[in-house]
Protein backbone atom coordinates (compact mmCIF):
# COMPACT_ATOMS: atom_id res chain seq x y z
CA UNK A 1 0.00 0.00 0.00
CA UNK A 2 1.93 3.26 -0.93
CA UNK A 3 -0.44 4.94 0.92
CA UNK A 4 -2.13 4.86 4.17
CA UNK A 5 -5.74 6.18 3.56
CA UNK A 6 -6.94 8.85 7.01
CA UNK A 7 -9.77 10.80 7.32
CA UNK A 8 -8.09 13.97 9.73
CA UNK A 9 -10.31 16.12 11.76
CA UNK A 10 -9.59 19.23 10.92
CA UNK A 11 -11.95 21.64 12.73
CA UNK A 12 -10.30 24.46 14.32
CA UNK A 13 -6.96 23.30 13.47
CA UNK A 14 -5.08 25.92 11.38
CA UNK A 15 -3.44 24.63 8.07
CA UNK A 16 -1.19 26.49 5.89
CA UNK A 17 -1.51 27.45 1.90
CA UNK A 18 1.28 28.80 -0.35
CA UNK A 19 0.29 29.91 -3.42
CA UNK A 20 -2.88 32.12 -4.15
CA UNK A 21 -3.93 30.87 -8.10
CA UNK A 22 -6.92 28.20 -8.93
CA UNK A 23 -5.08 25.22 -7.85
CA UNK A 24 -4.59 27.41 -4.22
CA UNK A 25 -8.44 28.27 -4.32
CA UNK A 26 -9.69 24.67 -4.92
CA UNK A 27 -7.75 23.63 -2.09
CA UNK A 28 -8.79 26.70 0.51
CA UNK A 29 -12.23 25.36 -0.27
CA UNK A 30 -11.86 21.85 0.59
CA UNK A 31 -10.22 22.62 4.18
CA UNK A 32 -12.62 25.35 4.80
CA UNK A 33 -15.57 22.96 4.48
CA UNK A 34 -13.68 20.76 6.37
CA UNK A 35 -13.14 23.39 9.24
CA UNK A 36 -10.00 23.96 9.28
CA UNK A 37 -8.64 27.41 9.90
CA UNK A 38 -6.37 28.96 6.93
CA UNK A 39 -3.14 30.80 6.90
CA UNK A 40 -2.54 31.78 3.53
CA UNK A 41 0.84 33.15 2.08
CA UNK A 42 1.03 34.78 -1.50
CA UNK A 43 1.88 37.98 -2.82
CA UNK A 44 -1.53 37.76 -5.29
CA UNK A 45 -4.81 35.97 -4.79
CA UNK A 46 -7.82 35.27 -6.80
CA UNK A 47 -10.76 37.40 -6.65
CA UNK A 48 -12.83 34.41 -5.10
CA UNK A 49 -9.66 33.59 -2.73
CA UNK A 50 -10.79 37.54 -1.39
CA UNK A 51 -14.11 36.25 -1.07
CA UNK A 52 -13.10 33.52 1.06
CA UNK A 53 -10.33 35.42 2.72
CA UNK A 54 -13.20 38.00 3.99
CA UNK A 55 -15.92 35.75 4.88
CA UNK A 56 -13.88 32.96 6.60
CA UNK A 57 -11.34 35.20 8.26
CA UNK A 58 -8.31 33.78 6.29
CA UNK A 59 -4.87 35.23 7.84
CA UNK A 60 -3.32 36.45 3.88
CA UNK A 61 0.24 36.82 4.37
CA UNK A 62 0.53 38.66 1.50
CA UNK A 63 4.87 38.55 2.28
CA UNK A 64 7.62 36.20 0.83
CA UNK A 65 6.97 32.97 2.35
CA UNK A 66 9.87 31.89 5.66
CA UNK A 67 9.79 28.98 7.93
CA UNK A 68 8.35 30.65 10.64
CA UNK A 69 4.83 30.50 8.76
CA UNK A 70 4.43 26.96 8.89
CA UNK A 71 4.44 27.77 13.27
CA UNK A 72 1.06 26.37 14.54
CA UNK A 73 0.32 24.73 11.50
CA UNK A 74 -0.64 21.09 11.14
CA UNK A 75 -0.24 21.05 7.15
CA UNK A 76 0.70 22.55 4.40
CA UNK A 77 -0.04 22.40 1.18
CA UNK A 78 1.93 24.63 -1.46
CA UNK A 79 0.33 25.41 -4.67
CA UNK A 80 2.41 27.53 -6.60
CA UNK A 81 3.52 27.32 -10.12
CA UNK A 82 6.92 27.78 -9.14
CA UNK A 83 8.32 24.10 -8.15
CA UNK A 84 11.50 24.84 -6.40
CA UNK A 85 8.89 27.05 -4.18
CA UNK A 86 6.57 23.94 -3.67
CA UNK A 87 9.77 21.43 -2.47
CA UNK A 88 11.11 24.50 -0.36
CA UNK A 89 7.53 23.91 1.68
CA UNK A 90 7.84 20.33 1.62
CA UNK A 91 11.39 20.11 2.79
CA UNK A 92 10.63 22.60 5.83
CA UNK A 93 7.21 20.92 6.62
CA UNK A 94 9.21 17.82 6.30
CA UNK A 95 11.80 19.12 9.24
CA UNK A 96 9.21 20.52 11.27
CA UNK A 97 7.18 16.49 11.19
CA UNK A 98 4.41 18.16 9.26
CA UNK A 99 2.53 16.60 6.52
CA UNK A 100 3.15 18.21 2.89
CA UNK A 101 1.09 18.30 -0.19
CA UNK A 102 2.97 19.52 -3.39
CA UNK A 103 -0.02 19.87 -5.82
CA UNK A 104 1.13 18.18 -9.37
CA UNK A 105 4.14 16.84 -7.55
CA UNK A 106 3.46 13.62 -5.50
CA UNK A 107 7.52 12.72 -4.93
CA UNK A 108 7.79 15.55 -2.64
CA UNK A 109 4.42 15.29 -0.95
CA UNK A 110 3.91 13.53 2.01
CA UNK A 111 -0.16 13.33 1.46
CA UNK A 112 -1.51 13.65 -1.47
CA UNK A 113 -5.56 14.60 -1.48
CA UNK A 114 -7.73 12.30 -3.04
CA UNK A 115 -11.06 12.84 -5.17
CA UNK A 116 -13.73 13.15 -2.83
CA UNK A 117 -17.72 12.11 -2.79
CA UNK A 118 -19.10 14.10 0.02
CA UNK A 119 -22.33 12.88 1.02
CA UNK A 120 -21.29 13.53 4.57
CA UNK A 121 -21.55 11.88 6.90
CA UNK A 122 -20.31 9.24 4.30
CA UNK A 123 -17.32 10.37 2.52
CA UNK A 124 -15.69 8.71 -0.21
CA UNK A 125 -12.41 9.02 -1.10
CA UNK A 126 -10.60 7.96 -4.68
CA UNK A 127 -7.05 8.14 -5.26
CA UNK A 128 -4.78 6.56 -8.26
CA UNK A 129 -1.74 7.52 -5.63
CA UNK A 130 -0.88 10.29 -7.59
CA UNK A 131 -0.13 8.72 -10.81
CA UNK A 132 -3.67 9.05 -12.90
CA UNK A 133 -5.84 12.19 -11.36
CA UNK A 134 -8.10 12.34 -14.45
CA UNK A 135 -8.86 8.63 -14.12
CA UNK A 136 -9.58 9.35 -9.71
CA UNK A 137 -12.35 11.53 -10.99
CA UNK A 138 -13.39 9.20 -14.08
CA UNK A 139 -13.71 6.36 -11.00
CA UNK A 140 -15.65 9.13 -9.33
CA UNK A 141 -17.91 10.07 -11.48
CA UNK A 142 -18.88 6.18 -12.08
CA UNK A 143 -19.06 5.58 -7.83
CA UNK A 144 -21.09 8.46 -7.49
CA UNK A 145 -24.09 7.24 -10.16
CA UNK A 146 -23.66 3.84 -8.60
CA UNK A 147 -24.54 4.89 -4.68
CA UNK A 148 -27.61 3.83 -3.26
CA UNK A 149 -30.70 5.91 -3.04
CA UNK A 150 -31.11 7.02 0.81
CA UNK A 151 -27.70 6.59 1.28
CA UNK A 152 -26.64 9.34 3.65
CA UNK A 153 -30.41 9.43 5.49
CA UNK A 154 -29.73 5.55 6.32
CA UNK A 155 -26.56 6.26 7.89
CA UNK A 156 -27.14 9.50 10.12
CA UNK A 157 -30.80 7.19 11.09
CA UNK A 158 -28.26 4.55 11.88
CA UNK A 159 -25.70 7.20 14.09
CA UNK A 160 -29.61 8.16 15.85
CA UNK A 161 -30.07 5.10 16.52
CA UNK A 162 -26.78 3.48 17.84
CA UNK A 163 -27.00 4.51 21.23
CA UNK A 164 -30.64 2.54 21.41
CA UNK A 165 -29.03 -0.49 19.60
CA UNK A 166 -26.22 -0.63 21.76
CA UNK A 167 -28.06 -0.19 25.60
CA UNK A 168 -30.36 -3.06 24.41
CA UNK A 169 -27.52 -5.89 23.69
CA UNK A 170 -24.61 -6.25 24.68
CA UNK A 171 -23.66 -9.07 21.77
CA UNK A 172 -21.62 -8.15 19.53
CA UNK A 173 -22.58 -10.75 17.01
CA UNK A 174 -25.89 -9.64 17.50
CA UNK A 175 -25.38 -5.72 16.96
CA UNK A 176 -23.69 -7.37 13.53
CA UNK A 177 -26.36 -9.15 12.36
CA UNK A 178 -28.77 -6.20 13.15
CA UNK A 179 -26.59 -3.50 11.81
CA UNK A 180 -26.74 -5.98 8.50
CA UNK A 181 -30.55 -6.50 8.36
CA UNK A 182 -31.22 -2.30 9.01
CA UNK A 183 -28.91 -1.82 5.75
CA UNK A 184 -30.25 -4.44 3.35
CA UNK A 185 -34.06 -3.87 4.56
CA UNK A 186 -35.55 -3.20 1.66
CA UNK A 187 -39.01 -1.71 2.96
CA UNK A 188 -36.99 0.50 5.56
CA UNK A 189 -34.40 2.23 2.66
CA UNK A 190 -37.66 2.66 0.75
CA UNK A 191 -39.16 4.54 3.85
CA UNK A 192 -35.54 6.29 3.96
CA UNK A 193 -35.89 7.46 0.36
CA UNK A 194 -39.64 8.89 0.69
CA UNK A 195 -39.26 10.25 4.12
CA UNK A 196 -42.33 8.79 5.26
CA UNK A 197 -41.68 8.99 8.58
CA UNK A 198 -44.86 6.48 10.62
CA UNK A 199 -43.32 3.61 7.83
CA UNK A 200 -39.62 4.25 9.13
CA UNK A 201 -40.80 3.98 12.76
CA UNK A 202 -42.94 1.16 11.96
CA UNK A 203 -39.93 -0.51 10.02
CA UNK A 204 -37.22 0.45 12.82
CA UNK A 205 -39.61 -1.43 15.63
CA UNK A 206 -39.77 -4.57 13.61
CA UNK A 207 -36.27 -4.66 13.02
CA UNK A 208 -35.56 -4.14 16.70
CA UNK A 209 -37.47 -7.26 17.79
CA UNK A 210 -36.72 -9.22 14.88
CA UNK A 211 -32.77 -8.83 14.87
CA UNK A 212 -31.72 -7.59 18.54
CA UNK A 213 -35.02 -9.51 20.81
C-alpha cells in the first residue's frame, strides 16, 4: 500500500496554503468545508480567494513565504507554479514532522488529497496515488451514479439510533447481524428514500425485535 488512507479532523486546526492561483483556491475550499482554519501566504490571490479570505477570516500573508509560517500549522499544502517554491515547503514541513502536499508533484508530498464524494456523513475518497488524477475523478464520477438511493439518510438514522441499539444488547454478534438486516431492509431504505416517517418507525420497531429480541 503506498499509501495509508486517514480521514483527519480538521476543525479548528489551522493549516497552511502557499500559493494564491486556482489550484490554491480549490484547495482553501476543501479545508474550509472541512473546518479547518487557513493561513494563507502569496503575494496575489484570486478574486474568489478575497471572497473567502473576507468571509472565513483567512490570515493572507501577502509577504515572501519563511519557515516561521508553517508555526502552529498542522499542514501545508503549497500550490504555486513555481516548483523549487513547492519542495522549499515540503522540505521545511518535512523538518518541522508536518505533513506536505505539493499539488502536481506527488515525490515531494507527504499526502496527497484524493477525489472526494461528500455525502457527509459518508465520505468517499478515490485516489490513483498520484499517478492518474483524471482517471480518480473518471472512478468518481462512475461511484457516485452507482450509490444507493437514501444513502446518507440511512446512515445518520443509523448514528440516531446506535446509542438505542447498543443499551439493548450487549452481543456483539448480534449488533452485527442487526446493523446488517437495518442496511439491506428493503421496505426501511424505501421509507428512507420517501421520508415517510410512521413507515420508518414502523420498520425500525420490527427490526428491533426481529434482529436484537
Amino acid at each position: 500500500m503506498d499509501y495509508f488512507p486517514l480521514f483527519c479532523d480538521l476543525k479548528g486546526k489551522r493549516c497552511l496554503i502557499v500559493g494564491g492561483g486556482q489550484v490554491a483556491t480549490h484547495k482553501a475550499r476543501g479545508l474550509l468545508l472541512a473546518g479547518a482554519t487557513l493561513r494563507l501566504v502569496a503575494p496575489s490571490i484570486t478574486s474568489e480567494l478575497e471572497l473567502l479570505c473576507a468571509e472565513h477570516d483567512i490570515e493572507w500573508l501577502p509577504v515572501p513565504l519563511i519557515k516561521q509560517h508553517l508555526t502552529g500549522c498542522w499542514l501545508a499544502i503549497a500550490a504555486t507554479n513555481d516548483a523549487a517554491a513547492n519542495r522549499l515547503v515540503s522540505q521545511w514541513a518535512t523538518a518541522e514532522q508536518k505533513f506536505c502536499n505539493c499539488v502536481d508533484d506527488p515525490s515531494c508530498a507527504s499526502f496527497i488529497t484524493p477525489a472526494i464524494i461528500d455525502c457527509s456523513p459518508v465520505i468517499i475518497a478515490v485516489s490513483c496515488g498520484g499517478h492518474a488524477p483524471v482517471y480518480s475523478k473518471i472512478l468518481k464520477q462512475h461511484l457516485s451514479e452507482q450509490l444507493p438511493a437514501g444513502m446518507r439518510e440511512m446512515v445518520l438514522l443509523a448514528g440516531v439510533l446506535r446509542e438505542r441499539v447498543n443499551q439493548s444488547c450487549d452481543s456483539r454478534e448480534r449488533k452485527r447481524a442487526f446493523w446488517t438486516m437495518f442496511f439491506h431492509h428493503a421496505p426501511l431504505r424505501q421509507a428512507v428514500s420517501e421520508n415517510n416517517t410512521d413507515e420508518i418507525h414502523q420498520q425500525v420497531e420490527s427490526l428491533f425485535q426481529n434482529a436484537l429480541f
